[in-house]
Protein backbone atom coordinates (compact mmCIF):
# COMPACT_ATOMS: atom_id res chain seq x y z
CA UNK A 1 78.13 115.07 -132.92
CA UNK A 2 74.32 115.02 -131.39
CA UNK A 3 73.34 118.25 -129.74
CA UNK A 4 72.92 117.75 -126.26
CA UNK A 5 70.32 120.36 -126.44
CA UNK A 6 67.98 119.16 -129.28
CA UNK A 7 69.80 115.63 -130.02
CA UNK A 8 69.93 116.63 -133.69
CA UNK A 9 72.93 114.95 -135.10
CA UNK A 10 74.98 117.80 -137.45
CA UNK A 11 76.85 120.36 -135.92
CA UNK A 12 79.70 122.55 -136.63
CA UNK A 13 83.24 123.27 -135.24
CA UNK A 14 83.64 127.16 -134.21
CA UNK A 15 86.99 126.62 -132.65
CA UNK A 16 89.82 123.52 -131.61
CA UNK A 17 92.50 123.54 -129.35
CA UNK A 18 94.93 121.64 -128.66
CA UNK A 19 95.00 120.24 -125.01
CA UNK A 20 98.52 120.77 -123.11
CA UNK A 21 99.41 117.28 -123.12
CA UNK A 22 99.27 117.46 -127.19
CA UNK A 23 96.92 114.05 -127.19
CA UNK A 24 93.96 115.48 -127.38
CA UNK A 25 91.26 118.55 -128.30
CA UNK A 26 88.72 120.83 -127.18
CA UNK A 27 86.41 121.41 -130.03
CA UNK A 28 83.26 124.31 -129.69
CA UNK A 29 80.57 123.49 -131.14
CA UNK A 30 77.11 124.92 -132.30
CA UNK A 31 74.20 122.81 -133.25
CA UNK A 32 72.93 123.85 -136.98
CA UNK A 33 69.04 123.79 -136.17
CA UNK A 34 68.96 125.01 -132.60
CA UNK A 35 72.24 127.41 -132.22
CA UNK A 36 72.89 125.94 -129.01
CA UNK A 37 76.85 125.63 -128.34
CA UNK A 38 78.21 122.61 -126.49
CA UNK A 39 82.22 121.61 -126.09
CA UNK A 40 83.28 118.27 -126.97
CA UNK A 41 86.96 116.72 -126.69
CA UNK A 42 88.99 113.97 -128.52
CA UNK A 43 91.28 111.73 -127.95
CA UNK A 44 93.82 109.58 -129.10
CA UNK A 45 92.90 106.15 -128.67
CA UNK A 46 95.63 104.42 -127.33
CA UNK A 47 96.42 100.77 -127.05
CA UNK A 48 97.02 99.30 -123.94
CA UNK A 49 100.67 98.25 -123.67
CA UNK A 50 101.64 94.78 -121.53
CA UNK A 51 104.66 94.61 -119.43
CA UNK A 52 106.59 91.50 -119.68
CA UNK A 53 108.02 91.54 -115.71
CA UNK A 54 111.53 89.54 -115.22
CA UNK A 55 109.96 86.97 -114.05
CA UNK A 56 107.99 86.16 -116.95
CA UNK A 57 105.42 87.28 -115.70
CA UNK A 58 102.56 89.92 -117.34
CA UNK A 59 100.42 92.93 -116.70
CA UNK A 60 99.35 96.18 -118.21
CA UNK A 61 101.27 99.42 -118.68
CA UNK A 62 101.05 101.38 -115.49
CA UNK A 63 102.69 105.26 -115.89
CA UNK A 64 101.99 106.07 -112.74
CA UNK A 65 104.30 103.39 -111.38
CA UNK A 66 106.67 104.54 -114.17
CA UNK A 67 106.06 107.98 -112.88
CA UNK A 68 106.59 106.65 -108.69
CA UNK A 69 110.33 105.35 -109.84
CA UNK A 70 111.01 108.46 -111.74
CA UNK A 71 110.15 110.86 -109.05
CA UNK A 72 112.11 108.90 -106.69
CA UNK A 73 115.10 109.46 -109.12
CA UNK A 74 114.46 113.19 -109.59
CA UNK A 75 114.00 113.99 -106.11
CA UNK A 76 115.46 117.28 -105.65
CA UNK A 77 116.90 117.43 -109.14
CA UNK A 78 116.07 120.14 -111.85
CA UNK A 79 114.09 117.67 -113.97
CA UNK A 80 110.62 117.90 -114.85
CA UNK A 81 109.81 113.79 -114.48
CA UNK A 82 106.35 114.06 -115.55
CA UNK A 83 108.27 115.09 -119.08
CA UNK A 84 110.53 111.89 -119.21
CA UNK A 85 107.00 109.87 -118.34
CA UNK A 86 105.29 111.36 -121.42
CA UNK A 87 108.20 110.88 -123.47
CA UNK A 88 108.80 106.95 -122.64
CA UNK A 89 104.61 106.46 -123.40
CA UNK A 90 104.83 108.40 -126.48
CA UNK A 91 107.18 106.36 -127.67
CA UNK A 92 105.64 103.06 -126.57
CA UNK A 93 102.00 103.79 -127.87
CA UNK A 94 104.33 104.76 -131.16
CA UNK A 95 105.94 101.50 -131.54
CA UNK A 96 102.67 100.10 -132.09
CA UNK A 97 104.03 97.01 -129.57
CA UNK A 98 101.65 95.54 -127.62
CA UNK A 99 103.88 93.66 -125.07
CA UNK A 100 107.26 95.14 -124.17
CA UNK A 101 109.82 93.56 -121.57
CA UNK A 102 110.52 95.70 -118.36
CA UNK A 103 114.14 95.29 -119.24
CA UNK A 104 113.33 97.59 -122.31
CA UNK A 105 110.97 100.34 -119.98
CA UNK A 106 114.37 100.09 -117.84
CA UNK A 107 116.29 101.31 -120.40
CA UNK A 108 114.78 103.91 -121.42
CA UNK A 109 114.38 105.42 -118.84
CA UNK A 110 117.80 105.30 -118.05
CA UNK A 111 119.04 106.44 -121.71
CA UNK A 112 116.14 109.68 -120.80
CA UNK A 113 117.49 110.15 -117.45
CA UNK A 114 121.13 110.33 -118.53
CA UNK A 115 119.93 113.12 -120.89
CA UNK A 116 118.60 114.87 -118.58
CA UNK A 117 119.99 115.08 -115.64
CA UNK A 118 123.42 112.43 -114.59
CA UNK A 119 122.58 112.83 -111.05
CA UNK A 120 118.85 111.32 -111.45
CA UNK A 121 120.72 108.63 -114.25
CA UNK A 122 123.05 107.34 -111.52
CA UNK A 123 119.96 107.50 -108.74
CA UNK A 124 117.79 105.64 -111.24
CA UNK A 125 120.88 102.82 -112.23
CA UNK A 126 121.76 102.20 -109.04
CA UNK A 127 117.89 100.78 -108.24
CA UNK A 128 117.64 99.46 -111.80
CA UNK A 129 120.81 97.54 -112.25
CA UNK A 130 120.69 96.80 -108.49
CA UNK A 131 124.16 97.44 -108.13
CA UNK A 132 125.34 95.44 -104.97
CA UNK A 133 128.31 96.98 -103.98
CA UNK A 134 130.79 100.59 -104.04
CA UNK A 135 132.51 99.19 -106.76
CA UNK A 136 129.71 98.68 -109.23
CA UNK A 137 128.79 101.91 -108.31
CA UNK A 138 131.97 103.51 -108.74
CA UNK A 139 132.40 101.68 -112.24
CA UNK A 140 129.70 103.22 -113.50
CA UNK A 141 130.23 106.76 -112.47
CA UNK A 142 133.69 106.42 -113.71
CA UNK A 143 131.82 105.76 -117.21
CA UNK A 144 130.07 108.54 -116.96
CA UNK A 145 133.05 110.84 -116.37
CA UNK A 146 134.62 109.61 -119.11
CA UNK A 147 131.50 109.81 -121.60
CA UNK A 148 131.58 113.55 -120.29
CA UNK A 149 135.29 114.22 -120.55
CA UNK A 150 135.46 113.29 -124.39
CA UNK A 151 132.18 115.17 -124.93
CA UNK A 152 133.97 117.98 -123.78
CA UNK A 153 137.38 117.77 -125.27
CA UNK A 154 135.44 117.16 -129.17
């Protein structure tokens, strides 16, 4: 790393730290001719995902919209939806994909959600799977009591 003092090009690392998001660090730094100490931070290069829409159409990975639908789930709900974000783009930039249908995002969200928090799962399905009427809706919360009924009786 060049000093940004003298420009020479060695220095050392006095100390790294992790960043709170985990995907990157905050290295100090001391030039070996000058002394002068300087901070530098890496980072994970990520690859940029692509979002095959329903419509066949494309465009590129946007978390914050992930993050918008989320929130809108987890309003008022004991759920930290910045969390369930990091966790769905963790595990996109891990599949090493580079285009992944919005059916897929969809999903796990939902499978995230439903962990979580059922409340924010049924907000979340309800938008998703655009149920149309009470009935749909009721069907699936009747699911979910019985997914939580035999949790609890085994």
């Amino acid at each position: 790393m060049k000093c940004p003092a003298c420009g020479h090009p060695d220095s050392k690392v006095i100390d790294s730290r992790p960043i709170s998001d985990g995907s990157s660090i905050r290295r100090r730094r001391e030039c070996l001719v000058c002394q002068k100490r300087f901070t530098t931070f890496e980072m994970i290069e990520s690859v940029q995902i692509v979002v095959i829409k329903k419509n066949g159409s494309k465009e590129l990975f946007d978390r914050n919209k992930l993050l918008s639908g989320v929130m809108k789930a987890c309003q008022k709900r004991p759920v930290n939806d910045d969390e369930v974000v990091a966790e769905i783009e963790t595990e996109l930039q891990n599949s090493l994909r580079l285009e992944v249908q919005s059916k897929e995002v969809g999903e796990m969200v939902m499978q995230k959600l439903k962990k979580h928090d059922e409340v924010a799962y049924v907000r979340f399905a309800s938008v998703y799977r655009e149920f149309k009427d009470v009935d749909t809706f009721l069907a699936e919360l009747t699911e979910l009591k019985q997914k939580a009924e035999t949790q609890n009786i085994g």
